[in-house]
N, C-alpha and C. Protein backbone atom coordinates (compact mmCIF):
# COMPACT_ATOMS: atom_id res chain seq x y z
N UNK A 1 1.57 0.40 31.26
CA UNK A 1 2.16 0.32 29.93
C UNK A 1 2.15 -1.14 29.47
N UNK A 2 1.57 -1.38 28.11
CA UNK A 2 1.51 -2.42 27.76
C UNK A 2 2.95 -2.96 26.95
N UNK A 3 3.66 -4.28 27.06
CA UNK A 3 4.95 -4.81 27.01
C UNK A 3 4.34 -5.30 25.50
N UNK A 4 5.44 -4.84 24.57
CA UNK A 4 5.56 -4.94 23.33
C UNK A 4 6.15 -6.16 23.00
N UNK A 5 5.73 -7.41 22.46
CA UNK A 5 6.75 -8.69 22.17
C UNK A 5 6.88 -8.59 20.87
N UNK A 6 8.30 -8.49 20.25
CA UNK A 6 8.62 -8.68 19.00
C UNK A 6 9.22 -9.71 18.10
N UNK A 7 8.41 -10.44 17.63
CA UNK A 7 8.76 -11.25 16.91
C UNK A 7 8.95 -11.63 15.60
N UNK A 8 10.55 -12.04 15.18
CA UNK A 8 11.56 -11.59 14.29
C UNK A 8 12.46 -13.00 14.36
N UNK A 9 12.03 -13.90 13.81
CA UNK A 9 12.82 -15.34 13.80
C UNK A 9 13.83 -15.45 12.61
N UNK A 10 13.68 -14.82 11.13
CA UNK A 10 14.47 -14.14 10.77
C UNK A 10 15.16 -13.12 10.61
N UNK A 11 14.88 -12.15 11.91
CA UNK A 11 15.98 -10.99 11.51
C UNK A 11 15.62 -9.91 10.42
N UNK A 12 14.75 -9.81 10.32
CA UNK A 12 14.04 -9.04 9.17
C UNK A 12 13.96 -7.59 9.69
N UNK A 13 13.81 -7.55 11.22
CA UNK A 13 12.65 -5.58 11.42
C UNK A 13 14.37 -4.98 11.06
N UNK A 14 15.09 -5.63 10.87
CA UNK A 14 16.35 -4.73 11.28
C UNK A 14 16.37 -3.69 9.56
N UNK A 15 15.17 -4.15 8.58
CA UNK A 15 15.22 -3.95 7.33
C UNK A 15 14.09 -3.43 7.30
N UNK A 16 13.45 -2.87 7.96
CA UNK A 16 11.66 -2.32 7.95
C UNK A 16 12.07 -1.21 8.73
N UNK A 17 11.36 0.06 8.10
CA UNK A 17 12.00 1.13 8.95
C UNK A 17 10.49 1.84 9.18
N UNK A 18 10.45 2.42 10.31
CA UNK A 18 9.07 3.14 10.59
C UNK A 18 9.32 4.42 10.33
N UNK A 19 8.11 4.78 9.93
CA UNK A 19 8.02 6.37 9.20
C UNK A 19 6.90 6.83 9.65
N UNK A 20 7.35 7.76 10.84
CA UNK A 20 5.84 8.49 11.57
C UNK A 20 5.04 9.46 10.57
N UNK A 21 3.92 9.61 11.21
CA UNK A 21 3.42 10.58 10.35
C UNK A 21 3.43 10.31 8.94
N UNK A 22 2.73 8.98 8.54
CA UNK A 22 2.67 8.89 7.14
C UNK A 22 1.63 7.84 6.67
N UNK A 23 1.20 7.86 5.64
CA UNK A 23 0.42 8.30 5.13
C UNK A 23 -0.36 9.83 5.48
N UNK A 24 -0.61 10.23 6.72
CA UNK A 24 -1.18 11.14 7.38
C UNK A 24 -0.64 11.17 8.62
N UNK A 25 -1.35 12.15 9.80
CA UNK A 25 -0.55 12.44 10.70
C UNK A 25 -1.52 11.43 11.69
N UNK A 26 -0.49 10.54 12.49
CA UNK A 26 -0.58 9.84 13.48
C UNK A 26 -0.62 8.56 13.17
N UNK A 27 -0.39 8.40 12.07
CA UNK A 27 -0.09 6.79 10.99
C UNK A 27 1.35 6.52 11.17
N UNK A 28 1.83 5.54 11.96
CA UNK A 28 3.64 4.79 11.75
C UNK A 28 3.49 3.96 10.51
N UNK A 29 4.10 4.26 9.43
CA UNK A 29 4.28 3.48 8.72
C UNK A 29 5.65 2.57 8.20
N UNK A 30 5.32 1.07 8.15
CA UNK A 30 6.04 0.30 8.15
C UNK A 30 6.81 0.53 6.71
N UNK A 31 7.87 0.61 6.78
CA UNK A 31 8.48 0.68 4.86
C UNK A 31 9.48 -0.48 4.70
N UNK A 32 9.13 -1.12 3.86
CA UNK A 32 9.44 -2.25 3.46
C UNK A 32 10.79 -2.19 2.26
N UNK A 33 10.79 -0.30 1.92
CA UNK A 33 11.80 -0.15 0.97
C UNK A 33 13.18 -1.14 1.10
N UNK A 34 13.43 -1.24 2.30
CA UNK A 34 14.96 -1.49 2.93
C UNK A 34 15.47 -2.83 2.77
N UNK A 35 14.05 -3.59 3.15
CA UNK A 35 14.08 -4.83 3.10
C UNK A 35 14.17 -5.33 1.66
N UNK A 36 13.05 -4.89 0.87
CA UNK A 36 13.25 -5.20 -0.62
C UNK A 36 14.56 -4.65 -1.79
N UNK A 37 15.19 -3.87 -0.99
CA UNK A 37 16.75 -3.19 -1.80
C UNK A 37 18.00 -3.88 -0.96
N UNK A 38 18.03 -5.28 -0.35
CA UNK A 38 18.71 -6.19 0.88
C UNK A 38 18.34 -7.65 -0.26
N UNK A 39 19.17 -7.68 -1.16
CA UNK A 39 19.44 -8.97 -1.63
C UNK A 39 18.87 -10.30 -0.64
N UNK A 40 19.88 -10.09 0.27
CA UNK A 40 19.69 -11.30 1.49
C UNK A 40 18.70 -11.42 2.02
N UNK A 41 18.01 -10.13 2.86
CA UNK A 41 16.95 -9.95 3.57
C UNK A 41 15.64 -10.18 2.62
N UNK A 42 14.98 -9.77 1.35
CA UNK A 42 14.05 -10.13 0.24
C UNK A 42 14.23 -11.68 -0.14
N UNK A 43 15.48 -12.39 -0.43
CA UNK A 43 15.47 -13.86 -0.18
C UNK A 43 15.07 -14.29 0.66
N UNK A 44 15.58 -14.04 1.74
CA UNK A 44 15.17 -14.75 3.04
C UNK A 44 13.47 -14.80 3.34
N UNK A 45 12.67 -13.31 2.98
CA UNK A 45 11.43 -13.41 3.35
C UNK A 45 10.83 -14.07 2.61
N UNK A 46 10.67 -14.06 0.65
CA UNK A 46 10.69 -14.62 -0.38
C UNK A 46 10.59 -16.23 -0.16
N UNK A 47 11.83 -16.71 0.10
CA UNK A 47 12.30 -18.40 0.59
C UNK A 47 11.12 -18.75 1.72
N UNK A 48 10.82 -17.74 2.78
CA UNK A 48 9.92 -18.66 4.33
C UNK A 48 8.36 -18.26 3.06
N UNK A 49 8.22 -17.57 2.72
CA UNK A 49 6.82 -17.14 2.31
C UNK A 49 6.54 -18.20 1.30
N UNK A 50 7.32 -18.70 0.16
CA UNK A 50 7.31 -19.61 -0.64
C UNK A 50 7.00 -21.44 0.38
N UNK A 51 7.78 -21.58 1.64
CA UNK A 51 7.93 -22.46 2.23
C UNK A 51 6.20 -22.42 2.86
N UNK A 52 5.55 -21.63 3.55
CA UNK A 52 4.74 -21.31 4.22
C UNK A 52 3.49 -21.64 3.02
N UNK A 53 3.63 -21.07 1.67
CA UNK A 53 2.69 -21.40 0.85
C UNK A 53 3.20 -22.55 0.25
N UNK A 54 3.57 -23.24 0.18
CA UNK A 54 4.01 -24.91 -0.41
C UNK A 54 3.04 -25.66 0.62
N UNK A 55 3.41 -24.86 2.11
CA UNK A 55 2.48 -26.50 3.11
C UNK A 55 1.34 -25.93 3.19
N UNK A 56 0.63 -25.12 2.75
CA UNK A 56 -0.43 -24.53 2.57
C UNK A 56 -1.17 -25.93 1.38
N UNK A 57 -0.59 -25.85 0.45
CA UNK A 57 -1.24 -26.68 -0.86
C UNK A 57 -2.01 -26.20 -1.28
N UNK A 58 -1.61 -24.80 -2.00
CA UNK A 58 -2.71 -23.82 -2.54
C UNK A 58 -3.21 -24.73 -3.88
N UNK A 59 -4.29 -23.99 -4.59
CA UNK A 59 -4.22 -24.23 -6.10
C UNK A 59 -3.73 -22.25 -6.76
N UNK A 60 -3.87 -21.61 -6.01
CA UNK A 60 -3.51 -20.30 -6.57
C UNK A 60 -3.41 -19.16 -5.53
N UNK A 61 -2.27 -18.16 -6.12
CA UNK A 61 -2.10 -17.29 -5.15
C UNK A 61 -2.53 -15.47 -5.48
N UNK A 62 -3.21 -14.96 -4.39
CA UNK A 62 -3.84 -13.90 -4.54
C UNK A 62 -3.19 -12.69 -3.75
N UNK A 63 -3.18 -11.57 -4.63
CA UNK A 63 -2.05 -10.30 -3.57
C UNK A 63 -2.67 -9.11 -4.30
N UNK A 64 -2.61 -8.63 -3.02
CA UNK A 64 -3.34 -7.28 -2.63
C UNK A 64 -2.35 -6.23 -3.13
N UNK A 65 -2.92 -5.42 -3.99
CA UNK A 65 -2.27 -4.00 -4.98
C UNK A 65 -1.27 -2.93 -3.50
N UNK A 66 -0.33 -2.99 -3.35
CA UNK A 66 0.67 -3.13 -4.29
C UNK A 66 1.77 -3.65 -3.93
N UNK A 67 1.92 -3.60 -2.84
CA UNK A 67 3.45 -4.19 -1.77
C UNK A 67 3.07 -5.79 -2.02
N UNK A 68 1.95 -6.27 -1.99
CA UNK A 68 1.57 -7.64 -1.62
C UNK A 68 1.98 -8.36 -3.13
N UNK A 69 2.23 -7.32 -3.88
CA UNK A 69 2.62 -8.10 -5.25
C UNK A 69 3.67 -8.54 -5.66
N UNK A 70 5.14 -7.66 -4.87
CA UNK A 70 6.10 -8.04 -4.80
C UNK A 70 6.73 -9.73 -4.57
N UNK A 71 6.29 -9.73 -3.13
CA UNK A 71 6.43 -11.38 -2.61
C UNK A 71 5.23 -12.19 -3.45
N UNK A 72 3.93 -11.64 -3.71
CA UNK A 72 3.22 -13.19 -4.55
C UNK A 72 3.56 -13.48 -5.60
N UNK A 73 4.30 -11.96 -6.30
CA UNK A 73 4.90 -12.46 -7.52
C UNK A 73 5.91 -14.04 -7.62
N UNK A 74 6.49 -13.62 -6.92
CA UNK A 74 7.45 -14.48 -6.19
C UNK A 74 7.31 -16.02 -5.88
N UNK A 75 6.43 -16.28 -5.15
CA UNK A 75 5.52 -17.01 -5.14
C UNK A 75 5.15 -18.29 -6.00
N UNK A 76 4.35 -17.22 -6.23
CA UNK A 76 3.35 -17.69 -7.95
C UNK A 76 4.23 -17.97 -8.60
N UNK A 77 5.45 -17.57 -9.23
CA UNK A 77 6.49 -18.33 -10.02
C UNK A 77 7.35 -19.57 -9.62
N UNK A 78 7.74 -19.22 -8.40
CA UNK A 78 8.28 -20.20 -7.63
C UNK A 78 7.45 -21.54 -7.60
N UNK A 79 6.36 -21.58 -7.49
CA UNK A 79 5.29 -22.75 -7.11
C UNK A 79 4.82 -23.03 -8.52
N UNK A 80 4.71 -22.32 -9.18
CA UNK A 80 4.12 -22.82 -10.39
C UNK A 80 2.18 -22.25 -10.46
N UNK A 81 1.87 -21.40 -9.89
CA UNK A 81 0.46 -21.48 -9.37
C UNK A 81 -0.02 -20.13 -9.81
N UNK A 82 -1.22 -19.91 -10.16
CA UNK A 82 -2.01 -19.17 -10.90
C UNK A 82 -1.69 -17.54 -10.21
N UNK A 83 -1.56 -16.88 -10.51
CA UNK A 83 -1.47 -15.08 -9.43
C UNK A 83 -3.01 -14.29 -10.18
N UNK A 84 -3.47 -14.41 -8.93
CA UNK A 84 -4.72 -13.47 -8.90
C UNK A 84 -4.77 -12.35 -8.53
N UNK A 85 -4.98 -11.24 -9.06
CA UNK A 85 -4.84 -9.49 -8.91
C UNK A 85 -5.77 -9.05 -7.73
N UNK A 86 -5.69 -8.62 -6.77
CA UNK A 86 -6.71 -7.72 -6.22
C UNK A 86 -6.44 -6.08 -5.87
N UNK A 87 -7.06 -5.79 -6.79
CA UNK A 87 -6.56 -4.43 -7.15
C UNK A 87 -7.65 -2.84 -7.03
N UNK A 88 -7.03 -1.54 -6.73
CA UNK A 88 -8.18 -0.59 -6.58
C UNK A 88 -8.33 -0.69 -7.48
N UNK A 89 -9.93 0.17 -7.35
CA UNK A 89 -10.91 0.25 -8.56
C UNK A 89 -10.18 1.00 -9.90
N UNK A 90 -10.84 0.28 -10.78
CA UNK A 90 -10.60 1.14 -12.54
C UNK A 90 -9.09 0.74 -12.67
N UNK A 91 -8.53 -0.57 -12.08
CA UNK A 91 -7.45 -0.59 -12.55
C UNK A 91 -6.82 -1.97 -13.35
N UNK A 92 -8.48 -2.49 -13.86
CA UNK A 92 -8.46 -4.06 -14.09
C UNK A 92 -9.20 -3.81 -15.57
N UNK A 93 -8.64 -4.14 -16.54
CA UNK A 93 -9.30 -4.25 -17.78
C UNK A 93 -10.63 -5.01 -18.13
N UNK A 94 -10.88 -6.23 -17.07
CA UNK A 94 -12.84 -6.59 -17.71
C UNK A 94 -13.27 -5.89 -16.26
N UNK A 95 -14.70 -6.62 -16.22
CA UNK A 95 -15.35 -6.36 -15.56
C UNK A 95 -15.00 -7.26 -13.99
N UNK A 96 -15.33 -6.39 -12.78
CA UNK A 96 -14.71 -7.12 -11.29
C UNK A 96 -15.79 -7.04 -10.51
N UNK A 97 -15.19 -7.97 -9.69
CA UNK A 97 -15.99 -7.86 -8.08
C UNK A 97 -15.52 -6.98 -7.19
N UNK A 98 -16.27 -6.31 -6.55
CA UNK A 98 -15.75 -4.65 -5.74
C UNK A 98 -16.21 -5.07 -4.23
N UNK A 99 -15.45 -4.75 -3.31
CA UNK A 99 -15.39 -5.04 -1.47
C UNK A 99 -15.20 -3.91 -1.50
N UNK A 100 -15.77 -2.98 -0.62
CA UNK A 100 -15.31 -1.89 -0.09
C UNK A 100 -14.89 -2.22 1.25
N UNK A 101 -13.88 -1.57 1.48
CA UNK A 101 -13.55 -1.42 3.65
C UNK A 101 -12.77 -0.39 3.92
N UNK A 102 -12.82 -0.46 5.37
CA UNK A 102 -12.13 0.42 6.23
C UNK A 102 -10.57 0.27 6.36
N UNK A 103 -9.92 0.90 6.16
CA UNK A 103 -8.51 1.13 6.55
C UNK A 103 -8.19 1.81 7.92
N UNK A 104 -7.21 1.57 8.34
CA UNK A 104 -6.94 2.97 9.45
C UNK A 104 -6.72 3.61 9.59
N UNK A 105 -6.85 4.54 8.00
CA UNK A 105 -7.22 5.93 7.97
C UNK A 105 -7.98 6.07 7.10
N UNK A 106 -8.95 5.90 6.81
CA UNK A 106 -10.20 6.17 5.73
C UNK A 106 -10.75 4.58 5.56
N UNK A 107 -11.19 4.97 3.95
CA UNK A 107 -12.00 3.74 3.43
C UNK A 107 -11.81 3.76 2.01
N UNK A 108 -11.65 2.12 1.43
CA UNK A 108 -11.56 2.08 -0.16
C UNK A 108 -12.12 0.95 -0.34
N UNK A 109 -11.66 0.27 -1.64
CA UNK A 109 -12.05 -0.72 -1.87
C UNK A 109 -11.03 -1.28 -3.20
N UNK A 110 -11.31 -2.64 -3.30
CA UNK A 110 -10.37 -3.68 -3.90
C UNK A 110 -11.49 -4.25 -5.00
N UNK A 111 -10.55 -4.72 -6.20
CA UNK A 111 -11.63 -5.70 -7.12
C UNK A 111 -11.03 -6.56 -7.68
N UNK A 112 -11.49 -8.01 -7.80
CA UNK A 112 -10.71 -9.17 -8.51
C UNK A 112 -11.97 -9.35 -10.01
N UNK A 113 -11.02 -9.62 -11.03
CA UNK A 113 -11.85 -9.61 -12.07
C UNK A 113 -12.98 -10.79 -12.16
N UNK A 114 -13.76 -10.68 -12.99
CA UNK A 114 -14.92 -12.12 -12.66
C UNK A 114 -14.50 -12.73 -13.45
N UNK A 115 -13.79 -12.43 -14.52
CA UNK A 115 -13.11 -13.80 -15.75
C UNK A 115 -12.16 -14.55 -15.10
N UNK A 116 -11.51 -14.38 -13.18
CA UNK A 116 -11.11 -15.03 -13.03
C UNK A 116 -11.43 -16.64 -12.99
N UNK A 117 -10.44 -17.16 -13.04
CA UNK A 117 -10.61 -18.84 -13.19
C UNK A 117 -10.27 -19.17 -11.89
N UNK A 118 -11.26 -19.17 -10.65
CA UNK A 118 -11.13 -20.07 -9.24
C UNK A 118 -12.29 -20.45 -9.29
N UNK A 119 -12.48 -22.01 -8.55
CA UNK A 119 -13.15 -22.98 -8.16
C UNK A 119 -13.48 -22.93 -7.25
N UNK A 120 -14.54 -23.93 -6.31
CA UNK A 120 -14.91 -23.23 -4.87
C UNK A 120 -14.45 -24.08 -4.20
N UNK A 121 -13.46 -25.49 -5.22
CA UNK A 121 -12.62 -26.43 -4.56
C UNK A 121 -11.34 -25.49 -4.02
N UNK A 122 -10.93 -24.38 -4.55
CA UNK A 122 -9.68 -24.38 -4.60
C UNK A 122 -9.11 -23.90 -3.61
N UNK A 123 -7.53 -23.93 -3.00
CA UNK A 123 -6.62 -23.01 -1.87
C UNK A 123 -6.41 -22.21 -2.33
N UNK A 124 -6.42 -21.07 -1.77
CA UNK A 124 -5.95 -20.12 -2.09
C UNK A 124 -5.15 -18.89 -0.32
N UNK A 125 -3.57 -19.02 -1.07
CA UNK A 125 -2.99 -18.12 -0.10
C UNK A 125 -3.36 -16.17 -0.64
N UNK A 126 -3.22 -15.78 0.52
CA UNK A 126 -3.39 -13.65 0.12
C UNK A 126 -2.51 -13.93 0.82
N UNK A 127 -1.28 -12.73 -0.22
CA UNK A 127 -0.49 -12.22 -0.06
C UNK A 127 -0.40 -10.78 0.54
N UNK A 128 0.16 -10.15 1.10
CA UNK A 128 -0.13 -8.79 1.41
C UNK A 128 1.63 -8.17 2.18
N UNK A 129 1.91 -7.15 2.28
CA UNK A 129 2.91 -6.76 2.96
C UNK A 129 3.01 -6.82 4.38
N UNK A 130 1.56 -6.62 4.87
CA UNK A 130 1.55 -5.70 6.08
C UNK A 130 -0.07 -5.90 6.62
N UNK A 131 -0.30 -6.50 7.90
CA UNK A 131 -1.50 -6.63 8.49
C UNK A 131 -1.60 -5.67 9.68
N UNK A 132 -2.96 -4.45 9.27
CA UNK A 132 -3.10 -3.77 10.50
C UNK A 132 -4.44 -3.81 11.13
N UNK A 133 -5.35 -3.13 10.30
CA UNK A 133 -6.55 -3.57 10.79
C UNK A 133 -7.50 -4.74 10.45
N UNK A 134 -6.62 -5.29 9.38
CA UNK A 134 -6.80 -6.36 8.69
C UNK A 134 -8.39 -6.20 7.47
N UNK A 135 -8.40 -4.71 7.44
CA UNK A 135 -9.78 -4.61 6.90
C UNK A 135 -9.42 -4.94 5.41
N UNK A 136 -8.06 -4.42 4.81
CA UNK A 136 -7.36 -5.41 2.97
C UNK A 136 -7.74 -6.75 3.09
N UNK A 137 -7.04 -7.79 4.09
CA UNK A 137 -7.10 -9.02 4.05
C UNK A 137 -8.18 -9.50 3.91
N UNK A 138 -9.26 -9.29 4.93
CA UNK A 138 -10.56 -9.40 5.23
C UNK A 138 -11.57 -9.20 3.89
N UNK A 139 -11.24 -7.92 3.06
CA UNK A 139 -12.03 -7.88 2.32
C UNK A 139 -11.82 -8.70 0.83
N UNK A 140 -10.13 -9.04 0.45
CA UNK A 140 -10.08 -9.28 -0.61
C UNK A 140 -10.80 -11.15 -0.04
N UNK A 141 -10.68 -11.59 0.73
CA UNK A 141 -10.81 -12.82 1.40
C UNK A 141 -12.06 -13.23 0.97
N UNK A 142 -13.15 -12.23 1.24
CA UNK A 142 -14.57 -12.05 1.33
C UNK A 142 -15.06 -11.92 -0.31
N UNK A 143 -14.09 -11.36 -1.28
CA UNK A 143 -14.16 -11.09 -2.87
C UNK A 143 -13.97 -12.98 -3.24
N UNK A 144 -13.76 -13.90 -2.33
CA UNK A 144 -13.12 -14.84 -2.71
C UNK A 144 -14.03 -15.93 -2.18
N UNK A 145 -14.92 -15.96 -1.10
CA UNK A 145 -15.93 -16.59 -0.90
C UNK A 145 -16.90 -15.77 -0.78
N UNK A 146 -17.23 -14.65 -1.32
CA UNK A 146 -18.91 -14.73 -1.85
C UNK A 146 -19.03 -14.53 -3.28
N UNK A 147 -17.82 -14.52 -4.21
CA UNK A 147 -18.06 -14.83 -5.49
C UNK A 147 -17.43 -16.06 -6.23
N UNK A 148 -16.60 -16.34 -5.27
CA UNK A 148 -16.05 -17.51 -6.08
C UNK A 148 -16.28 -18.96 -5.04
N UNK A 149 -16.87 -19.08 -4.27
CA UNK A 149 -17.44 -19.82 -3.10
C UNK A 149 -16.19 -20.12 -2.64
N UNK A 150 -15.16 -19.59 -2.10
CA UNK A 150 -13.83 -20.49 -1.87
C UNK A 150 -14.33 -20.80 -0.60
N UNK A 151 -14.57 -21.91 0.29
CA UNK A 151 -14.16 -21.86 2.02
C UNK A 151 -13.45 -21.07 2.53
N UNK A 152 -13.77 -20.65 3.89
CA UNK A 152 -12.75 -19.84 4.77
C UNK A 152 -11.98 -20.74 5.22
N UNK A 153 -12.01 -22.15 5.34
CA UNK A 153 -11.07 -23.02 5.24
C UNK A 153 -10.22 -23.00 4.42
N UNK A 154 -10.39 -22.96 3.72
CA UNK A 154 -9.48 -22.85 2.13
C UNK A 154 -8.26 -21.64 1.78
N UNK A 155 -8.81 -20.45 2.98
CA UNK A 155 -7.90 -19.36 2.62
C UNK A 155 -6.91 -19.44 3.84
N UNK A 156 -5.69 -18.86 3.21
CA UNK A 156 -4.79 -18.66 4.29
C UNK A 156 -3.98 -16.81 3.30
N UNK A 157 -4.15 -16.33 4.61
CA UNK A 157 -3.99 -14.80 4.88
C UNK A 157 -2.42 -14.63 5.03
N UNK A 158 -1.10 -14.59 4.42
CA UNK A 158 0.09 -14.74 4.34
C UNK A 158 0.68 -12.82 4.44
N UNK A 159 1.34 -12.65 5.21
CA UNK A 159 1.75 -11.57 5.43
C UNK A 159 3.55 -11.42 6.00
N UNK A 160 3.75 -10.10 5.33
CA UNK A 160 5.39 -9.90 6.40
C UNK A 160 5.44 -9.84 7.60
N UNK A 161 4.42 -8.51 7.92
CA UNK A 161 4.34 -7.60 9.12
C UNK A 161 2.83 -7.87 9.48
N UNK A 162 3.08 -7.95 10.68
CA UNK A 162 2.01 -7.92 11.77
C UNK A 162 1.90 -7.11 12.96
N UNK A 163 0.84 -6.28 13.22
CA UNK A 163 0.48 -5.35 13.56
C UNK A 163 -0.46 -5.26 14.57
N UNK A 164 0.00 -6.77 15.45
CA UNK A 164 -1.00 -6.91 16.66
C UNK A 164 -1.87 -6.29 17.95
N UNK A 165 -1.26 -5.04 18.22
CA UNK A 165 -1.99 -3.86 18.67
C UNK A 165 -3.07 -3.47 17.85
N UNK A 166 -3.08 -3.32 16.62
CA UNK A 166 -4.15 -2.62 15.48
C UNK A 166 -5.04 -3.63 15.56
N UNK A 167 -5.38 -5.11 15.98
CA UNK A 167 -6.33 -6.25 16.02
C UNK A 167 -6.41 -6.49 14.57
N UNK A 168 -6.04 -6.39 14.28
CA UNK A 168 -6.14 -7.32 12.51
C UNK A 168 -6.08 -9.12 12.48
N UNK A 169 -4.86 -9.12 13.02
CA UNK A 169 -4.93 -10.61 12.77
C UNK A 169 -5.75 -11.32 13.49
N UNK A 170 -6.21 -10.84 14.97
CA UNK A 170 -7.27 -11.33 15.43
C UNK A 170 -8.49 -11.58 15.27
N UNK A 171 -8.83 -10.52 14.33
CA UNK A 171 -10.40 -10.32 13.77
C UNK A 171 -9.93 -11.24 12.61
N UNK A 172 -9.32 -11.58 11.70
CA UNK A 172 -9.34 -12.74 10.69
C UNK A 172 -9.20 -13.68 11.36
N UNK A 173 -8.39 -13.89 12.48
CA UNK A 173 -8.99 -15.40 12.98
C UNK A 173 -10.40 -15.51 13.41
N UNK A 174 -10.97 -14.71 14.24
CA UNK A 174 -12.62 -14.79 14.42
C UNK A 174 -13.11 -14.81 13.08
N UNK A 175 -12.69 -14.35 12.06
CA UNK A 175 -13.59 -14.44 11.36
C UNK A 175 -13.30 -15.54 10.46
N UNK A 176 -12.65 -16.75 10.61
CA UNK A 176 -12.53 -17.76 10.29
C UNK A 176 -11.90 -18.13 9.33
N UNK A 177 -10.72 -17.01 9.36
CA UNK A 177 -9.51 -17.49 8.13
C UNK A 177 -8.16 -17.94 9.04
N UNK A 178 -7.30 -18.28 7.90
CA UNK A 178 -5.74 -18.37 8.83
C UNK A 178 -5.40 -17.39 8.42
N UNK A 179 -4.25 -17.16 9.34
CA UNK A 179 -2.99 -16.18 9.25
C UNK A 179 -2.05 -17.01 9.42
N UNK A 180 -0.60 -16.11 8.69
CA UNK A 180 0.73 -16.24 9.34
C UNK A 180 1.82 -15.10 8.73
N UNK A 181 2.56 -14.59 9.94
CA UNK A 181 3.07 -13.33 9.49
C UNK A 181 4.45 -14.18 9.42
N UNK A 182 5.20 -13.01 9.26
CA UNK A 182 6.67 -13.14 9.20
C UNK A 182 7.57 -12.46 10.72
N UNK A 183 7.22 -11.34 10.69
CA UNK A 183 7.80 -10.52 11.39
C UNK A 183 6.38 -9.38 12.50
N UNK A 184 6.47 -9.69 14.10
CA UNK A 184 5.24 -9.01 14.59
C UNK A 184 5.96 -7.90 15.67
N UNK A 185 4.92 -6.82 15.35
CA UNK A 185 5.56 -5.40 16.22
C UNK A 185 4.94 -5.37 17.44
């Protein structure tokens, strides 16, 4: 049996509740409801995620449809810094750039519009709720240096939950981005 290390420096899983069997059957899903209806607990993650993207020195921040919008909203106001959409298909008024990937239970895909305004100078943090197979992160990442040339230097992969059994965050580090979670199961 493999020994589970959980790491929780703020106190957060006590606000994340797992929900078997969901999305589909044999999916635990992490719900973030608890945490985001916790005044204290949504500050607290809000405050390190804002702190985490300040020493970053983004020029703009990017979050994945739809949990990931919550905290970049957040963010992006807090810092003062541009919020870039990455969103499923047909749900962006011009015309986008489309990644398809794998999830860990099927397959979709994400699109950031091309009228966006990024540089191939620029930082840019992804926002997201929740890293499992890391195939969201990975792909909106990839919408971000092969159309907008950003460096994989340049990106940093910002998350609540981490999902280190599922290899997500590992495969974005091989594949030459940063990470940093909040809270790991």
């Amino acid at each position: 049996m493999k020994l589970k290390i959980v790491t929780d420096p703020l106190n957060l899983k006590k606000y994340i509740r797992n929900i078997k069997d969901f999305p589909i059957d044999g999916i635990e899903f992490r719900d973030i409801t608890s945490l985001i209806e916790s005044p204290d607990a949504f500050v607290r993650t809000c405050d390190e995620l804002i702190k985490i993207t300040k020493d970053f020195n983004p020029s703009a921040v990017a979050s994945i449809e739809s949990r990931g919008f919550i905290f970049a909203g957040s963010i992006s106001h807090k810092l003062g810094l541009p919020f870039v959409l990455a969103r499923k298909p047909g749900k962006l008024p011009n015309a986008t750039f489309k990644k398809n990937f794998d999830l860990e239970y099927g397959s979709t895909s994400i699109e950031i519009q091309k009228n966006t305004v990024l540089k191939a100078s620029n930082r840019v943090v992804i926002v997201d709720d929740l890293v499992a197979t890391g195939g969201t992160a990975i792909a909106c990442a990839e919408l971000l240096t092969e159309n907008f040339n950003i460096k994989k230097s340049n990106i940093l992969i910002l998350s609540v939950i981490d999902l280190p059994d599922l290899g997500g965050s590992k495969l974005i580090q091989d594949q030459g981005y940063q990470i940093e979670t909040l809270v790991s199961y």
